[in-house]
Protein backbone atom coordinates (compact mmCIF):
# COMPACT_ATOMS: atom_id res chain seq x y z
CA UNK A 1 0.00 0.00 0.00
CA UNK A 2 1.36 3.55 -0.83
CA UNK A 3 2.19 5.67 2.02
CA UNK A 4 -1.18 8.62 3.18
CA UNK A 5 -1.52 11.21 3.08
CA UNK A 6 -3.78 13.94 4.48
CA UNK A 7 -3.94 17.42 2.68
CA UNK A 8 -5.12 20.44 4.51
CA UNK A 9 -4.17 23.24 2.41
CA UNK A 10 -7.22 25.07 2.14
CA UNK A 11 -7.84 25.08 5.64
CA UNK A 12 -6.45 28.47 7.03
CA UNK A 13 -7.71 28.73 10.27
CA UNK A 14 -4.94 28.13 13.52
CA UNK A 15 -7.63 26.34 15.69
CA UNK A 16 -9.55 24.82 12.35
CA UNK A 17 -5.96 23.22 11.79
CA UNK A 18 -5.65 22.01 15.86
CA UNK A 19 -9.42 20.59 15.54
CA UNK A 20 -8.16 18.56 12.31
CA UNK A 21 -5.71 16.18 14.64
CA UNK A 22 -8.52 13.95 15.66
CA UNK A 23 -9.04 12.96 12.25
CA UNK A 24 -5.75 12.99 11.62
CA UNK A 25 -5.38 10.22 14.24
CA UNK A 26 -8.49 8.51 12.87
CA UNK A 27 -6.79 8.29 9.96
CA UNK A 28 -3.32 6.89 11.14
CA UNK A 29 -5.00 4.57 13.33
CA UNK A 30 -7.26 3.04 10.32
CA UNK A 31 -4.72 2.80 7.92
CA UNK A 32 -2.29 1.39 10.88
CA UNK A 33 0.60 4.11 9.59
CA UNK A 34 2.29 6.99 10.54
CA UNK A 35 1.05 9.84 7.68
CA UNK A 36 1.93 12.87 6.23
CA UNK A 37 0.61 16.09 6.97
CA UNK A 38 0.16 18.86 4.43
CA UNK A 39 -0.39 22.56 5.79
CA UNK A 40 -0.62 26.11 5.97
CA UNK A 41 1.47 25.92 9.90
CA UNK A 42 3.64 22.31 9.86
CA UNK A 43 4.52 23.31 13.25
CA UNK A 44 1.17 22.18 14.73
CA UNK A 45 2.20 18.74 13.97
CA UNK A 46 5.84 18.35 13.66
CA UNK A 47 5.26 16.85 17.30
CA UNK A 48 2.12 14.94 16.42
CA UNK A 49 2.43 11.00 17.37
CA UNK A 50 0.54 10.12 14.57
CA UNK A 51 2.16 12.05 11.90
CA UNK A 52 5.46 10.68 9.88
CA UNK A 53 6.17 14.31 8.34
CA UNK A 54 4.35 17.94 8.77
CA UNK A 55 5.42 19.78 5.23
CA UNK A 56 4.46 23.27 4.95
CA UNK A 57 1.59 23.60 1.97
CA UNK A 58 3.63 26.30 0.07
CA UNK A 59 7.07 23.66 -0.73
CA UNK A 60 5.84 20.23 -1.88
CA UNK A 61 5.98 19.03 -4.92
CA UNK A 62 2.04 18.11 -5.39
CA UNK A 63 2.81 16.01 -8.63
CA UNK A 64 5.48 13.78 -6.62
CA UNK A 65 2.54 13.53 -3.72
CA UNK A 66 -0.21 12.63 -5.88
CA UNK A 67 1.73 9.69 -7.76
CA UNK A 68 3.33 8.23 -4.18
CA UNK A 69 0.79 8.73 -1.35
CA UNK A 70 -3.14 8.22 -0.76
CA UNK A 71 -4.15 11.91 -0.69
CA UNK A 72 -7.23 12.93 1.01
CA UNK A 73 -8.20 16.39 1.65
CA UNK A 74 -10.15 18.14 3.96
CA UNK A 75 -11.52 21.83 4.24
CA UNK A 76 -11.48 22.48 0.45
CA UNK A 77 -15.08 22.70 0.38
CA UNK A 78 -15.57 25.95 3.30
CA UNK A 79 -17.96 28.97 1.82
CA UNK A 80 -18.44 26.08 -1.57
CA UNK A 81 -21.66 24.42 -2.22
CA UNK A 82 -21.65 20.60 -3.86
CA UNK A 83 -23.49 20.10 -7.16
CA UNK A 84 -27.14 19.38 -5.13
CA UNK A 85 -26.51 23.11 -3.75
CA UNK A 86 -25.13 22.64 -0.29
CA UNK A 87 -23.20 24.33 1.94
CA UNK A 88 -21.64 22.67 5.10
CA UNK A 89 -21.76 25.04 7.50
CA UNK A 90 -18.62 25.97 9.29
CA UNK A 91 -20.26 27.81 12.64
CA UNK A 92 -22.80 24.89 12.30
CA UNK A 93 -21.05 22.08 12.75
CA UNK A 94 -17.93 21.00 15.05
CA UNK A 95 -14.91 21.69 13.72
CA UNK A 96 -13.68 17.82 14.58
CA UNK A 97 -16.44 16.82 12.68
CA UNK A 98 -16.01 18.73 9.82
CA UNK A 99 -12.60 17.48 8.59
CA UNK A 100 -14.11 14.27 8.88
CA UNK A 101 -16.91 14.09 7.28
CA UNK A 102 -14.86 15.68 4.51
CA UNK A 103 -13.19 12.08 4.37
CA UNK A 104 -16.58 10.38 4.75
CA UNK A 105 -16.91 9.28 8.14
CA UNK A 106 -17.90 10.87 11.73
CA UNK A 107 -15.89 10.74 15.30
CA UNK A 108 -17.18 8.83 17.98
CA UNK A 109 -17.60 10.58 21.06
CA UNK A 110 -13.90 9.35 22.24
CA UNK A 111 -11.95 10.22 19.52
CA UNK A 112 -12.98 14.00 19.49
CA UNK A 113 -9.65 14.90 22.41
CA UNK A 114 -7.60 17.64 20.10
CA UNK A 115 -3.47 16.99 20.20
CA UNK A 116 -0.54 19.59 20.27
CA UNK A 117 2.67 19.38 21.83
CA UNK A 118 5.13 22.07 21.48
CA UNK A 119 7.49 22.29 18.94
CA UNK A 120 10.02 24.45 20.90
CA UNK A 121 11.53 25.19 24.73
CA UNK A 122 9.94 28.09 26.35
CA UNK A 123 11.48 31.32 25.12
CA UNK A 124 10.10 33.79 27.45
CA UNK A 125 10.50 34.52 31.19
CA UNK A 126 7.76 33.14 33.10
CA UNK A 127 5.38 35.29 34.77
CA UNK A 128 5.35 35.32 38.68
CA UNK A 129 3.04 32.81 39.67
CA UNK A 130 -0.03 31.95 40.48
CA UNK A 131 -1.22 33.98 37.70
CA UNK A 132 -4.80 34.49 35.18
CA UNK A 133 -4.59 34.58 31.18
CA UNK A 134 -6.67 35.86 29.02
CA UNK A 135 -6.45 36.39 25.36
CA UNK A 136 -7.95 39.85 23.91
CA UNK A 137 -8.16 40.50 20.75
CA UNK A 138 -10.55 41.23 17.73
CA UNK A 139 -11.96 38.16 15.90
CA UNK A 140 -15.11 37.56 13.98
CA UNK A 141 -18.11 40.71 15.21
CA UNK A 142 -20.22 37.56 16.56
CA UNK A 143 -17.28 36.45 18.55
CA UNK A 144 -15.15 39.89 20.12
CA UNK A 145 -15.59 41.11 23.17
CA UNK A 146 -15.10 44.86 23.35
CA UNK A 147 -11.05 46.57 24.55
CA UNK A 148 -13.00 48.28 27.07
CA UNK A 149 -14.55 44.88 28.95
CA UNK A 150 -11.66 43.28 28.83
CA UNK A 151 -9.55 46.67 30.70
CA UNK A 152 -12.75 46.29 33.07
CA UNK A 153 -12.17 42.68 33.72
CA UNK A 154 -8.04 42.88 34.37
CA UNK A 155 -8.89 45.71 36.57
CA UNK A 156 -11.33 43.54 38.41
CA UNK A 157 -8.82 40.59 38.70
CA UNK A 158 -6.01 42.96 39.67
CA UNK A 159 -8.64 44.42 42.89
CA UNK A 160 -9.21 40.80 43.56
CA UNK A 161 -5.16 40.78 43.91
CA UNK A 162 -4.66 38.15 40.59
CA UNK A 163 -2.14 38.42 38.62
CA UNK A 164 -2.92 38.92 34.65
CA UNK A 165 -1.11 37.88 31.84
CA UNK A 166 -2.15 39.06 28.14
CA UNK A 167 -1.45 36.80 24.77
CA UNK A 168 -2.50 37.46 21.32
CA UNK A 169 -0.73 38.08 18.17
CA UNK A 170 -2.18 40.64 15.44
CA UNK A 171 -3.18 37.91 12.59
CA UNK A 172 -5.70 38.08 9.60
CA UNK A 173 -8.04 35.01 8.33
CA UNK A 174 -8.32 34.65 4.90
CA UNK A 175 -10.37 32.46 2.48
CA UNK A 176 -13.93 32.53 1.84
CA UNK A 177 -14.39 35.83 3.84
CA UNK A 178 -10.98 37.72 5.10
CA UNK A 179 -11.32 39.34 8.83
CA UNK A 180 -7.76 41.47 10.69
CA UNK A 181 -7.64 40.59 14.05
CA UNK A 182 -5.57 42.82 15.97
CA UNK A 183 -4.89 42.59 19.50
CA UNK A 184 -6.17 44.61 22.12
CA UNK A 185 -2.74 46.16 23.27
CA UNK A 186 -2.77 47.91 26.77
CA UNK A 187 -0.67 47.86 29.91
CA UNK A 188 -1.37 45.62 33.21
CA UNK A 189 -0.82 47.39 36.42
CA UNK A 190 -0.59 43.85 38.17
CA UNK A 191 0.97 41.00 35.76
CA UNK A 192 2.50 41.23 32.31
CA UNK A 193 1.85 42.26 28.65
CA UNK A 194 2.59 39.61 26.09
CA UNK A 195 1.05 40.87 23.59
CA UNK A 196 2.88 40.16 20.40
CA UNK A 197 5.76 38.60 22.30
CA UNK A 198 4.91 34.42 22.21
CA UNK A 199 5.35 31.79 19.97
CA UNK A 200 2.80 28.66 19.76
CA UNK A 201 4.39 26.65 21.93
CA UNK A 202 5.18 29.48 24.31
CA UNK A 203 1.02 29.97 24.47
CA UNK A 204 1.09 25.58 25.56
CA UNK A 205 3.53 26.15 28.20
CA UNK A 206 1.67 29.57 29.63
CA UNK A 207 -1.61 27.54 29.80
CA UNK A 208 0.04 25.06 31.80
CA UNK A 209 0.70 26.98 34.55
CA UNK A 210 -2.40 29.23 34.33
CA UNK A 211 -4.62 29.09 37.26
CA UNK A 212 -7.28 30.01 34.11
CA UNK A 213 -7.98 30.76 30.85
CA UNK A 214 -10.15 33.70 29.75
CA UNK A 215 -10.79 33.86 25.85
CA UNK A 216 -13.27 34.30 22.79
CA UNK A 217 -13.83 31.49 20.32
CA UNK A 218 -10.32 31.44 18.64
CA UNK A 219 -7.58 29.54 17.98
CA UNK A 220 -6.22 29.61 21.71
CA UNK A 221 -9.03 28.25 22.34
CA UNK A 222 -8.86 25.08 20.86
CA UNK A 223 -4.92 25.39 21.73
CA UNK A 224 -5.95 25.67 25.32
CA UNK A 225 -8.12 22.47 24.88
CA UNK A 226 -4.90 20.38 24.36
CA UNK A 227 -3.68 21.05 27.95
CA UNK A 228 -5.63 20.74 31.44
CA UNK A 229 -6.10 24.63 32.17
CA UNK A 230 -9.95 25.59 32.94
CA UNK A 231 -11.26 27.70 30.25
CA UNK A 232 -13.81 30.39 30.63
CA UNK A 233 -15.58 30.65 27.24
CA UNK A 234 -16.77 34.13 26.45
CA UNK A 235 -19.35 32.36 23.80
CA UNK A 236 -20.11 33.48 20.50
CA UNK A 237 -24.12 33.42 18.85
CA UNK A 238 -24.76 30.11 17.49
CA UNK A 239 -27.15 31.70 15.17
CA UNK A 240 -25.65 34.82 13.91
């Protein structure tokens, strides 16, 4: 049997990618292999225990994949409709189950546990402990919570005497619709400001040692769900 091979180029998303390593293990597990991992951010699963190589999307050779691996592909059909006129809908169905039901099947309710492990050491200082996280920035309009609640709610924590440490990175989201996300960039009388300052697997190690977790739907989020901190969700309208 040729080697597999699971293609996830169109899939742009940071925690869309992190919600794609269920299947990913599906997949490993059913064909009883290691596989390769194509994608927009290799670093997600250069650690992955079920992945034999993470190549970046942008520097593979697809006509060498196609001829020597099993390729299937997920995501490629986001904001698309299939010839009957339908649209899967991406804040309609769980991202886990998305990717596969792209390759024809569903998760069971034990294989839906997202994977990362970092790719790197830590490269920052870490914050004087025990200390509070929180993530604000601007994301989709159904999903952002406002600069000025979030200054409310460190000021709150800090009263309460809590540390707070900020994370974020300014990023964009592009593909079917294309939304900036900058981050909501102000000082911390009591903790530290991150902002801009922490790589992926700085994020994993931060949430580790959080007491919690404090973030919209995004991609630290899901990156959160791979480690045992206790999130508070600020939800986003299931029916926008």
């Amino acid at each position: 049997m040729k080697p597999i091979c699971l293609d996830l180029s169109e899939c742009n998303g940071f925690g869309d990618l992190i919600c794609a390593t269920p299947t990913i293990k599906k997949v490993s597990d059913t064909y009883e292999q290691k596989i390769l991992v194509i994608s927009k951010m290799p670093e997600l699963f250069k650690k992955n225990p079920y992945v034999e190589k993470s190549l970046k999307a942008s520097s593979v050779d697809r006509n060498y994949i196609n001829s020597n691996y099993i390729v299937h592909n997920s995501f490629y059909n986001v904001g698309k409709k299939n010839e009957r006129g339908i649209e899967y809908k991406h804040n309609m169905i769980d991202i886990r189950q998305f990717h596969a039901i792209n390759l024809g099947f569903m998760l069971g309710k034990d294989e839906l546990q997202c994977h990362y492990e970092p790719s790197a050491p830590l490269s920052i200082e870490m914050p004087e402990q025990p200390f509070v996280l929180i993530h604000p920035v601007t994301t989709w309009e159904t999903r952002t919570w406002s600069a000025e609640n979030w200054m409310n709610l460190t000021l709150k924590l800090n009263e309460l005497g809590l540390n707070v440490v900020s994370i974020g990175k300014d990023s964009s989201e592009t593909g079917f619709f294309n939304v900036q996300k900058p981050v909501f960039n102000f000082a911390i009388e009591k903790g530290v400001n991150l902002m801009n300052k922490t790589s992926i697997s700085d994020c994993w190690y931060l949430m580790q040692k959080a007491m919690f977790f404090i973030t919209m739907d995004s991609g630290l989020l899901h990156l959160a769900g791979t480690t045992d901190v206790p999130i508070i969700h600020l939800g986003s309208s299931l029916k926008p």
